[in-house]
N, C-alpha and C. Protein backbone atom coordinates (compact mmCIF):
# COMPACT_ATOMS: atom_id res chain seq x y z
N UNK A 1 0.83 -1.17 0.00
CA UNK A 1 0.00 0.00 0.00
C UNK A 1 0.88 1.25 0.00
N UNK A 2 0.65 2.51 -1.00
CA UNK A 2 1.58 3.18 -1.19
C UNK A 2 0.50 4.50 0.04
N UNK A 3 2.01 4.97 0.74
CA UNK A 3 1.18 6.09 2.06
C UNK A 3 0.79 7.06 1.39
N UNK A 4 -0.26 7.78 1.82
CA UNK A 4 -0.14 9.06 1.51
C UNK A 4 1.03 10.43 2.08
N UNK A 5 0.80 10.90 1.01
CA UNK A 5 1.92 11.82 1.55
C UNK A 5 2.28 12.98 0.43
N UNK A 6 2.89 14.36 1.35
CA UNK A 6 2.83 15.14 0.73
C UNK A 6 4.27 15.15 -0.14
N UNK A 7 4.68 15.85 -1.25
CA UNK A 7 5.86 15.94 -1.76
C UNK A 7 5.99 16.97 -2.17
N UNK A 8 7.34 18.03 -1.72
CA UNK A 8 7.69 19.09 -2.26
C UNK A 8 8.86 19.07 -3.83
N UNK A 9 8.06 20.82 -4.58
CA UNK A 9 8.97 20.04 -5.14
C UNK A 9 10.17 20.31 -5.73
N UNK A 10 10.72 19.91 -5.00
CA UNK A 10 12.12 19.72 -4.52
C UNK A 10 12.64 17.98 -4.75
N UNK A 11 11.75 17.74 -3.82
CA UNK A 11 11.73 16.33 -3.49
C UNK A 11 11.28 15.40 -4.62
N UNK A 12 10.69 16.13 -4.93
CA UNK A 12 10.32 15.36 -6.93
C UNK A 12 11.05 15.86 -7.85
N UNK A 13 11.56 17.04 -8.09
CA UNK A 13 12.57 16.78 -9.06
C UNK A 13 14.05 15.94 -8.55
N UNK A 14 14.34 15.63 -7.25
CA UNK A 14 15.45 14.91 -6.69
C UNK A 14 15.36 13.29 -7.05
N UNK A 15 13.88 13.28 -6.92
CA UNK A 15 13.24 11.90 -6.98
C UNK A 15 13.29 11.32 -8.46
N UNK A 16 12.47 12.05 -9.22
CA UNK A 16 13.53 12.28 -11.13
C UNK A 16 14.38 11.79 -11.15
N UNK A 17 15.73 12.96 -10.71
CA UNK A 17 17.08 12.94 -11.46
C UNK A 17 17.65 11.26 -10.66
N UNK A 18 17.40 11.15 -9.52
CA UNK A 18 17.45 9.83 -9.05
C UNK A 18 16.69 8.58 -9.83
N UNK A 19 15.89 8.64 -10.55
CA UNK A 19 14.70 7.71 -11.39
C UNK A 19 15.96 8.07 -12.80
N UNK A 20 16.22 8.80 -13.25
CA UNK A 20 16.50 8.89 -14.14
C UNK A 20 18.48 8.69 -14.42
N UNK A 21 18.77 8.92 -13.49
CA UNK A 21 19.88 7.91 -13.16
C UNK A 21 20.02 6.28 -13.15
N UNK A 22 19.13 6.02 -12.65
CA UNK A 22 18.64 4.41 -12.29
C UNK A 22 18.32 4.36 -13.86
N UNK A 23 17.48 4.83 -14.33
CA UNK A 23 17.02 4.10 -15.64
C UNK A 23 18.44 4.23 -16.99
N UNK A 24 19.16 5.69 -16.62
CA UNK A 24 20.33 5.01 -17.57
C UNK A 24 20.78 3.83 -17.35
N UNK A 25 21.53 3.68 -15.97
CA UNK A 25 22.44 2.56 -15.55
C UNK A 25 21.79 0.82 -15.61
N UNK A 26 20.32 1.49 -15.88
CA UNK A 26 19.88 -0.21 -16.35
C UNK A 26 19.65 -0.30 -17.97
N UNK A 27 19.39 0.35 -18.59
CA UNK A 27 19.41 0.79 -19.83
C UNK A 27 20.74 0.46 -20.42
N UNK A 28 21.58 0.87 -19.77
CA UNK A 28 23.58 0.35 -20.20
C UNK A 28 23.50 -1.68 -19.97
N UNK A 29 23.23 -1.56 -18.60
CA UNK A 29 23.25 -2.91 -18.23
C UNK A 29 22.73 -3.95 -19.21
N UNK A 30 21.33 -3.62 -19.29
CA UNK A 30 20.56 -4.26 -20.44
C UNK A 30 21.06 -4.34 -21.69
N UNK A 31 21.61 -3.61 -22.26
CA UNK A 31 21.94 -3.51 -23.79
C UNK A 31 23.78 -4.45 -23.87
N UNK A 32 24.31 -4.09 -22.66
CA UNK A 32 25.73 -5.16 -22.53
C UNK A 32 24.79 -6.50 -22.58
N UNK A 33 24.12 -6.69 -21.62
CA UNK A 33 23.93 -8.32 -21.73
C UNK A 33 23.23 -8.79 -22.52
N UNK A 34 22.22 -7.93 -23.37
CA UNK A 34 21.35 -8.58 -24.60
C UNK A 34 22.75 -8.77 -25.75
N UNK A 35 23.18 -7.40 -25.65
CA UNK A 35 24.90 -7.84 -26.75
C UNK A 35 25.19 -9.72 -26.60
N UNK A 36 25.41 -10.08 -25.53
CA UNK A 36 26.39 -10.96 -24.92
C UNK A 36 25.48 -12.30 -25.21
N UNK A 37 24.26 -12.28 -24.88
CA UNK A 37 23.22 -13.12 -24.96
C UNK A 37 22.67 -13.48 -26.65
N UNK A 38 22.78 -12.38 -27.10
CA UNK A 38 22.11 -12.68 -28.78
C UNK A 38 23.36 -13.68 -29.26
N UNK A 39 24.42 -13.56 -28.51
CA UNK A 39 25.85 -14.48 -29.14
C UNK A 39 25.96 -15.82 -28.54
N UNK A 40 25.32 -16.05 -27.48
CA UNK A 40 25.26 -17.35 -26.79
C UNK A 40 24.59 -18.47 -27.48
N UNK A 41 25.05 -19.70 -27.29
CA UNK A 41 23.95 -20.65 -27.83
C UNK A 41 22.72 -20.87 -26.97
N UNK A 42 22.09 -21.37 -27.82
CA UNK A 42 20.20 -21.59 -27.11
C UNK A 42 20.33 -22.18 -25.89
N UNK A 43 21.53 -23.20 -25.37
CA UNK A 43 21.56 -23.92 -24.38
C UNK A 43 22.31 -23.77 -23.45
N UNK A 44 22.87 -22.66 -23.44
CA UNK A 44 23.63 -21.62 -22.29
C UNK A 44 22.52 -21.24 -21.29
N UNK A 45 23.00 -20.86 -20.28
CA UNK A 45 22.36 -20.15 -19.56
C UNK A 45 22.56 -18.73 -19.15
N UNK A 46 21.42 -17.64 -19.50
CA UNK A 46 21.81 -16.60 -19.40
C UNK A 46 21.64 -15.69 -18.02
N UNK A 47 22.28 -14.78 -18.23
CA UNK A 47 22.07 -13.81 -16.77
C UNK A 47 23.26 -12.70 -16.56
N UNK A 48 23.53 -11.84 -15.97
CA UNK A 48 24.45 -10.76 -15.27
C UNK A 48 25.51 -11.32 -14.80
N UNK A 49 26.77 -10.67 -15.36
CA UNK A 49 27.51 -10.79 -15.06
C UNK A 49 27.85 -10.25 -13.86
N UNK A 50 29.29 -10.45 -12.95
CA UNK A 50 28.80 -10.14 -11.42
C UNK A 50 29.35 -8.21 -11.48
N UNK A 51 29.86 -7.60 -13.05
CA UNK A 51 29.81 -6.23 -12.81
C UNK A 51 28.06 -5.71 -13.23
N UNK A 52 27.78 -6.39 -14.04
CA UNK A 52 26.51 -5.82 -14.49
C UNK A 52 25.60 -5.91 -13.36
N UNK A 53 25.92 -7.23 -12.18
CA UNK A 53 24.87 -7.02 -11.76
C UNK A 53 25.64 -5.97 -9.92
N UNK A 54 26.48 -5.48 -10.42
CA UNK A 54 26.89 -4.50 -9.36
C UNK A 54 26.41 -3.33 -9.72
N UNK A 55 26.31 -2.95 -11.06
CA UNK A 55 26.08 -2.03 -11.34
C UNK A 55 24.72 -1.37 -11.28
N UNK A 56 23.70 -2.81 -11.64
CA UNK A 56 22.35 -3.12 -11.48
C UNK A 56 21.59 -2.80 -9.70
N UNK A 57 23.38 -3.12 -9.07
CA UNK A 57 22.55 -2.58 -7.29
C UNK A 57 22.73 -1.29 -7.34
N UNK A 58 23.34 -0.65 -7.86
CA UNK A 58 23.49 0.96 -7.91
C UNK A 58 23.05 1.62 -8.22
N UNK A 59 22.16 1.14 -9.77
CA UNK A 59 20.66 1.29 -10.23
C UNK A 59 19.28 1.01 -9.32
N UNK A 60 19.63 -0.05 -8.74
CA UNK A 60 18.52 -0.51 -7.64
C UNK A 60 18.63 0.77 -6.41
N UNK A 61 19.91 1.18 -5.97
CA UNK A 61 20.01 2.42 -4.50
C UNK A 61 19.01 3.31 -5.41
N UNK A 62 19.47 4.12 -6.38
CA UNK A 62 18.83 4.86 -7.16
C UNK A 62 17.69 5.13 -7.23
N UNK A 63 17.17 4.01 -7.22
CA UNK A 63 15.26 3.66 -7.39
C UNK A 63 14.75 3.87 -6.23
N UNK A 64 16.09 3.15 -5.20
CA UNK A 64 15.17 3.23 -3.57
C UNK A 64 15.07 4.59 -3.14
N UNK A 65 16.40 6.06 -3.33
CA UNK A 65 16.14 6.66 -3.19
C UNK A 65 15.04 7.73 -4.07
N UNK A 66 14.94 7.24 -4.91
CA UNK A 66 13.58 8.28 -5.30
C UNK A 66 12.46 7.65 -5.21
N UNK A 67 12.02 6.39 -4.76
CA UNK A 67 10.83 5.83 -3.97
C UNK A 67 10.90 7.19 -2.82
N UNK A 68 11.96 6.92 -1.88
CA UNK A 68 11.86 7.51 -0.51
C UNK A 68 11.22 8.93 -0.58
N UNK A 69 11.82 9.41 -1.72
CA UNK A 69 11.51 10.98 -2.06
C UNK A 69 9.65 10.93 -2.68
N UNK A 70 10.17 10.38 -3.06
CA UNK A 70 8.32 10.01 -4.40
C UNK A 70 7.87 9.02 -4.39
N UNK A 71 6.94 8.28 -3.31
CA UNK A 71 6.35 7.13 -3.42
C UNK A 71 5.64 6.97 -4.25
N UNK A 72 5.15 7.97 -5.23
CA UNK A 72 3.97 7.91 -6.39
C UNK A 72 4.40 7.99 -7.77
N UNK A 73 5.71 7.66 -8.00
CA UNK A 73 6.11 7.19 -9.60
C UNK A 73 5.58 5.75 -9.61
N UNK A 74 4.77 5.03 -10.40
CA UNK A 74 4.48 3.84 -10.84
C UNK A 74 5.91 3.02 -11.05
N UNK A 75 6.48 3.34 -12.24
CA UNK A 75 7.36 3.29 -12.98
C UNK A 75 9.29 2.72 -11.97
N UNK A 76 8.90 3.64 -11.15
CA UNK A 76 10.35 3.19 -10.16
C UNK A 76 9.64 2.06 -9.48
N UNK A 77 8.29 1.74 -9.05
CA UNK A 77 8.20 0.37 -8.13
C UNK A 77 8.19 -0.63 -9.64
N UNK A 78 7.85 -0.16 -10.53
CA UNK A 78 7.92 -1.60 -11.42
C UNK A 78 9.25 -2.08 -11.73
N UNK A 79 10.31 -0.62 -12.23
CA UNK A 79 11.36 -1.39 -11.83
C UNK A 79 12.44 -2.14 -11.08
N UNK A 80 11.91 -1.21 -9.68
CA UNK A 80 12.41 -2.18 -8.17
C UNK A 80 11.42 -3.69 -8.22
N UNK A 81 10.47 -3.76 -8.85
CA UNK A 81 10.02 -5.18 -8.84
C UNK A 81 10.98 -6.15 -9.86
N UNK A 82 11.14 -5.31 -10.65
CA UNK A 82 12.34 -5.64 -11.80
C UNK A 82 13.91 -6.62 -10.94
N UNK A 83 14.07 -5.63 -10.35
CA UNK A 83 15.59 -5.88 -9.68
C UNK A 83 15.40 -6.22 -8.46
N UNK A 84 14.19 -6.85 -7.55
CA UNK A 84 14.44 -7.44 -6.97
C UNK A 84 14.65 -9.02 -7.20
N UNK A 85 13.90 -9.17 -8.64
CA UNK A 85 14.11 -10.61 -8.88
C UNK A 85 15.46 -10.90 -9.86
N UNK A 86 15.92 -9.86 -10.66
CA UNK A 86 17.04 -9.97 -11.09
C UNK A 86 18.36 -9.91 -10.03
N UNK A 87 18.36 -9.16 -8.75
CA UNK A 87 19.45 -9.03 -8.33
C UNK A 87 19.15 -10.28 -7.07
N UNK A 88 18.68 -10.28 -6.37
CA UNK A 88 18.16 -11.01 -5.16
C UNK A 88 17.48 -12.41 -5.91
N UNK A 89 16.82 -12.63 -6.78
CA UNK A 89 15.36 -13.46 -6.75
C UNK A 89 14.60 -13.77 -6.01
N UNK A 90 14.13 -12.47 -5.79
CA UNK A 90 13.09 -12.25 -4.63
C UNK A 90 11.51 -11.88 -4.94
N UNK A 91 11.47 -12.89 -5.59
CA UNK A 91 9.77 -12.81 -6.07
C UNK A 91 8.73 -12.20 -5.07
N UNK A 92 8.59 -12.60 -4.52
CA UNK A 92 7.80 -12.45 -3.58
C UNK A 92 7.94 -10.61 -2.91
N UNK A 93 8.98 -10.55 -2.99
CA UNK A 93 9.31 -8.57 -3.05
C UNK A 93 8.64 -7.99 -4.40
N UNK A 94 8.94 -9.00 -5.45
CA UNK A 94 8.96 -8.48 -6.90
C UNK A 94 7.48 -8.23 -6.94
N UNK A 95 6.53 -9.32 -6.45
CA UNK A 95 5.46 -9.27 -6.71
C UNK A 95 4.50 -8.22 -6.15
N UNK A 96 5.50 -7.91 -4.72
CA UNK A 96 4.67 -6.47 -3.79
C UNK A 96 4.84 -5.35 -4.69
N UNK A 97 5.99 -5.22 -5.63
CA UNK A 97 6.39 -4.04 -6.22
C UNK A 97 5.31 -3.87 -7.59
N UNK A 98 5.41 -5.15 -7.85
CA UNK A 98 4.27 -4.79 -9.07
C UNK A 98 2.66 -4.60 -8.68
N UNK A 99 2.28 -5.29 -7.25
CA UNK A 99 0.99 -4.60 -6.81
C UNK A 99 0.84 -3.14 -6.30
N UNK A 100 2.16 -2.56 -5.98
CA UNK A 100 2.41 -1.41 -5.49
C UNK A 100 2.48 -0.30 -7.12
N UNK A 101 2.56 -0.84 -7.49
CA UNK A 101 2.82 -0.09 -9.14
C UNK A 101 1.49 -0.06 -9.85
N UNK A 102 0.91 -1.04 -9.83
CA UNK A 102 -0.82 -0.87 -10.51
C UNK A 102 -1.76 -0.61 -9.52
N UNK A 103 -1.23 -0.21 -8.26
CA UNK A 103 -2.09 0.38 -7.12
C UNK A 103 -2.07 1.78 -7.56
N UNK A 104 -1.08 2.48 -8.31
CA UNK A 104 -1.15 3.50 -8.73
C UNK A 104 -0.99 3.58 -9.96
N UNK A 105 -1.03 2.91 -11.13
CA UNK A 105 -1.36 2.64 -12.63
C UNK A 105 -2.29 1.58 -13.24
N UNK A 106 -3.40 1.23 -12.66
CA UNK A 106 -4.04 0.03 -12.52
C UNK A 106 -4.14 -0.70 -13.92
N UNK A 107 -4.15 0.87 -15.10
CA UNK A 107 -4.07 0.37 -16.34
C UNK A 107 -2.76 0.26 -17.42
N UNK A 108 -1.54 -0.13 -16.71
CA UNK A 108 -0.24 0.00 -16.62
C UNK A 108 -0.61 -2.17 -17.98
N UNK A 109 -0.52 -1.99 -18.90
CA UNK A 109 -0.32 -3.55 -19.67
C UNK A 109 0.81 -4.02 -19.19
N UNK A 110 2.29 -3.23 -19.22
CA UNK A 110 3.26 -4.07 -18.95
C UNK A 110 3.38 -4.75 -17.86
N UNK A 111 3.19 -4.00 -16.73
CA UNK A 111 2.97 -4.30 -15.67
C UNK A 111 2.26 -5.58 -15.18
N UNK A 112 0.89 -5.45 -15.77
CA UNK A 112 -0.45 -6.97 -15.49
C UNK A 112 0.38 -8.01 -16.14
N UNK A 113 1.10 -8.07 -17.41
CA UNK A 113 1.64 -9.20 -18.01
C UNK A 113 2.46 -9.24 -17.53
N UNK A 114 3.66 -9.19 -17.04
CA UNK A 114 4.74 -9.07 -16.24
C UNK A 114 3.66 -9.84 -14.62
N UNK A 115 2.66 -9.39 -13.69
CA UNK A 115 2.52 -9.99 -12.66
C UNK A 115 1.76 -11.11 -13.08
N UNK A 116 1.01 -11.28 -14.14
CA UNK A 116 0.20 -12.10 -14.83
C UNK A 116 1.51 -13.86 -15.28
N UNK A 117 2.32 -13.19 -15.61
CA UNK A 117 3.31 -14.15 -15.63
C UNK A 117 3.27 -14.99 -14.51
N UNK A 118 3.93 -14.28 -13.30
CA UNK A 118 4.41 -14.52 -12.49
C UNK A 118 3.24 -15.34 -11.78
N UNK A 119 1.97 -14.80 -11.79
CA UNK A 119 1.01 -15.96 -10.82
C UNK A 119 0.87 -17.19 -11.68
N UNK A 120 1.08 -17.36 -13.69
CA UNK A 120 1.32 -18.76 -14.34
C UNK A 120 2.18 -19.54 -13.20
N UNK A 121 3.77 -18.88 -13.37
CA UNK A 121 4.85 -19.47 -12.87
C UNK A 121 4.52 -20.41 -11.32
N UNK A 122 3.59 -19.44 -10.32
CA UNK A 122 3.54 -20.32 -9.87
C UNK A 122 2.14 -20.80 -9.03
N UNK A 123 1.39 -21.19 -10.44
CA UNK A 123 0.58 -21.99 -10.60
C UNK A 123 -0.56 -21.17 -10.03
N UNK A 124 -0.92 -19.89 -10.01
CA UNK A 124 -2.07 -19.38 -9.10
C UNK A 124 -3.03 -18.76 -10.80
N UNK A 125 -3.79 -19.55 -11.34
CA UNK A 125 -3.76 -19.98 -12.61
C UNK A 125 -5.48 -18.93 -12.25
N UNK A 126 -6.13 -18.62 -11.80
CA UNK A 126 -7.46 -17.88 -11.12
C UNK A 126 -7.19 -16.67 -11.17
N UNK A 127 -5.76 -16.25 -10.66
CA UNK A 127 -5.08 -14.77 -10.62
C UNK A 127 -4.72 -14.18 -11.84
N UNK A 128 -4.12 -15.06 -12.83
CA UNK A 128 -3.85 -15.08 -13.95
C UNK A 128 -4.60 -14.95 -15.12
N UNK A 129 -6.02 -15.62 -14.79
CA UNK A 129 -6.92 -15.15 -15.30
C UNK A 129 -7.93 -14.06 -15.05
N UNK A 130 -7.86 -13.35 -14.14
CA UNK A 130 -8.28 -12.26 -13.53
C UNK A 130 -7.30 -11.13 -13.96
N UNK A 131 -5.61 -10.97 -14.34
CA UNK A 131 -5.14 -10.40 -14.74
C UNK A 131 -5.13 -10.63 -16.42
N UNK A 132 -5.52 -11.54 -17.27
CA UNK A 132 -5.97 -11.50 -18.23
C UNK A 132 -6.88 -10.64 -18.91
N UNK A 133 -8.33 -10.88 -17.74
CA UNK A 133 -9.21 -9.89 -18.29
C UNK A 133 -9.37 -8.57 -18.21
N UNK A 134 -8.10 -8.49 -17.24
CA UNK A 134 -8.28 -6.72 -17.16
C UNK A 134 -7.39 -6.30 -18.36
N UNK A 135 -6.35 -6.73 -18.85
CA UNK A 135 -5.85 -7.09 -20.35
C UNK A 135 -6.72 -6.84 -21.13
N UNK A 136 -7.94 -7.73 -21.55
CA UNK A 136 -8.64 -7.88 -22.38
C UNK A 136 -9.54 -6.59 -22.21
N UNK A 137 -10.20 -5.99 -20.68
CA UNK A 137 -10.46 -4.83 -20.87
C UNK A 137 -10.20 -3.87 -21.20
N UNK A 138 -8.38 -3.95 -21.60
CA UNK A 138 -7.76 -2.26 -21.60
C UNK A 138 -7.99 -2.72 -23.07
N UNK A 139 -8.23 -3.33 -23.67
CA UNK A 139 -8.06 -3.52 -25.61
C UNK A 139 -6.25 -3.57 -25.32
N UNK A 140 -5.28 -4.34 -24.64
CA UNK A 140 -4.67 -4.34 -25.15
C UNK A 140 -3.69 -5.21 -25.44
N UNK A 141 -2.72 -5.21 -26.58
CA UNK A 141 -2.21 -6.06 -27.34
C UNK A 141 -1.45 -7.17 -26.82
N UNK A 142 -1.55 -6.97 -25.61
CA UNK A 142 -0.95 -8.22 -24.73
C UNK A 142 -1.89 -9.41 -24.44
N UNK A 143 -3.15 -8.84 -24.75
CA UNK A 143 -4.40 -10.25 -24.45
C UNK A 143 -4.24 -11.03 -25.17
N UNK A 144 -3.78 -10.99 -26.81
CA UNK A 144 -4.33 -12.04 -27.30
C UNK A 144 -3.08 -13.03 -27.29
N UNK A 145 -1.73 -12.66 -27.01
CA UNK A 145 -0.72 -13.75 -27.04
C UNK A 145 -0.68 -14.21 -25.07
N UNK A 146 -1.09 -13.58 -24.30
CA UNK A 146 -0.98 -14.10 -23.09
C UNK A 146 -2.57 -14.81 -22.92
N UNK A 147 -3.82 -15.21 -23.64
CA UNK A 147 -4.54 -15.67 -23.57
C UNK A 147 -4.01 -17.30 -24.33
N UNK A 148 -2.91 -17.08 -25.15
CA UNK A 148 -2.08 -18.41 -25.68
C UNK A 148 -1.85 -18.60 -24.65
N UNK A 149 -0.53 -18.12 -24.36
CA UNK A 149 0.14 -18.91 -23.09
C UNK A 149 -0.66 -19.20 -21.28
N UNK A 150 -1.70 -18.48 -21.66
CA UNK A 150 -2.60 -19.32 -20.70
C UNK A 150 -3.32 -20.45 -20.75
N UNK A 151 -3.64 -20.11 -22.04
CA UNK A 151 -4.71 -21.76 -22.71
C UNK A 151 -3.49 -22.98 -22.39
N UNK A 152 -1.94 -22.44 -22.47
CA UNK A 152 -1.32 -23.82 -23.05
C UNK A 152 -0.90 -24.01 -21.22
N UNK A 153 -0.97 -22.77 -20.79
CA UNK A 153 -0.72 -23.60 -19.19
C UNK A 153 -1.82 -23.64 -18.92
N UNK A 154 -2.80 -23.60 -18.99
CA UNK A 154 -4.28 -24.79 -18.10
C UNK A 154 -4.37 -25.74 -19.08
N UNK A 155 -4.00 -25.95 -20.06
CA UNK A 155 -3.67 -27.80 -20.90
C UNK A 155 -2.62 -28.27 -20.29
N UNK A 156 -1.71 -27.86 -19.13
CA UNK A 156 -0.29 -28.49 -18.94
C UNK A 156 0.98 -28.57 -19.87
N UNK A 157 0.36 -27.48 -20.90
CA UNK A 157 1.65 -27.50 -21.34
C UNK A 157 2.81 -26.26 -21.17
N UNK A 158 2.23 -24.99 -20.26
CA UNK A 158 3.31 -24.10 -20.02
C UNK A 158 2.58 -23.70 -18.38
N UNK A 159 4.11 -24.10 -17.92
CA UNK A 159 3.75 -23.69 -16.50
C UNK A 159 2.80 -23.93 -15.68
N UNK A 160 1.61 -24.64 -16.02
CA UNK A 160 0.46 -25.15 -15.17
C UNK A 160 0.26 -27.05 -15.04
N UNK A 161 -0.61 -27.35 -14.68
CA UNK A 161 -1.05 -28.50 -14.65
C UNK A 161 -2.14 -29.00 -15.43
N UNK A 162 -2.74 -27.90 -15.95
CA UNK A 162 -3.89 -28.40 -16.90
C UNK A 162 -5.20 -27.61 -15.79
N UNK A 163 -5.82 -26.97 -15.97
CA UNK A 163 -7.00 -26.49 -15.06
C UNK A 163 -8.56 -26.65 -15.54
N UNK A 164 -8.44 -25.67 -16.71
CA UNK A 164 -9.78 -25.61 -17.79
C UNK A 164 -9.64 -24.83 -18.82
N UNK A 165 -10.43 -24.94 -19.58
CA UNK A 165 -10.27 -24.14 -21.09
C UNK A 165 -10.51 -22.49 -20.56
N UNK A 166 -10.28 -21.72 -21.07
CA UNK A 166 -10.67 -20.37 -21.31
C UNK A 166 -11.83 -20.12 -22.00
């Protein structure tokens, strides 16, 4: 639950240049390891290297301090939901960050598919379809390929056990 609270502003443009720091330094990060990854074979396993992902906590301070300043950017809790599972794998943080993010963007697509994933992954297949249809309410372009990969995890074939048709 994001507090209420007042913000000067001061404290929001600090909260910015802090948001906007963080988003270069993951923006760099990202583009080294997609480099590194488009060159790997299919059967590698990918992930951060241990500077990228130092660099990625420095991006992560970044975020925390302009949370502290601005609890009401959407955008910095989605990507602290981001980096808690990339740096930590801390789902379960990740997942507060993305309810904390459509608590204040409710109609945020990336966001629902991104937590919509995450309840497939692990198996809360009711949630998933409840974040589907709010998908399907915004008209947007994420319904009709995450209504695939839901059909194929309630058949058991991605991430579920088989539940029911859609």
């Amino acid at each position: 639950m994001i507090p209420d609270a007042t913000i000067s502003k001061r404290d929001a443009i600090a909260a910015l240049s802090e948001f906007r720091a963080a988003s270069r330094l993951i923006s760099s990060i990202q583009k080294q390891a997609m480099n590194r990854w488009s060159e790997q074979e299919l059967d590698e396993a990918v992930g951060y290297t241990d500077d990228e992902l130092a660099d990625y906590r420095v991006a992560r301070d970044h975020l925390v301090r302009s949370l502290e300043l601005n609890p009401f950017n959407p955008t910095v809790h989605w990507l602290l939901a981001n980096a808690s599972r990339e740096i930590d794998d801390d789902s379960e943080l990740q997942f507060s960050y993305y309810n904390s993010s459509l608590e204040l963007d409710p109609e945020d697509d990336d966001v629902l598919v991104a937590r919509m994933g995450m309840h497939m992954e692990a198996g809360r297949m009711n949630d998933a379809i409840k974040d589907l249809a709010e998908l399907k309410r915004l008209g947007s372009y994420h319904a009709e390929p995450m209504t695939e990969h839901l059909q194929k995890a309630l058949d058991g074939g991605e991430r579920g056990k088989g539940v029911r048709p859609l």
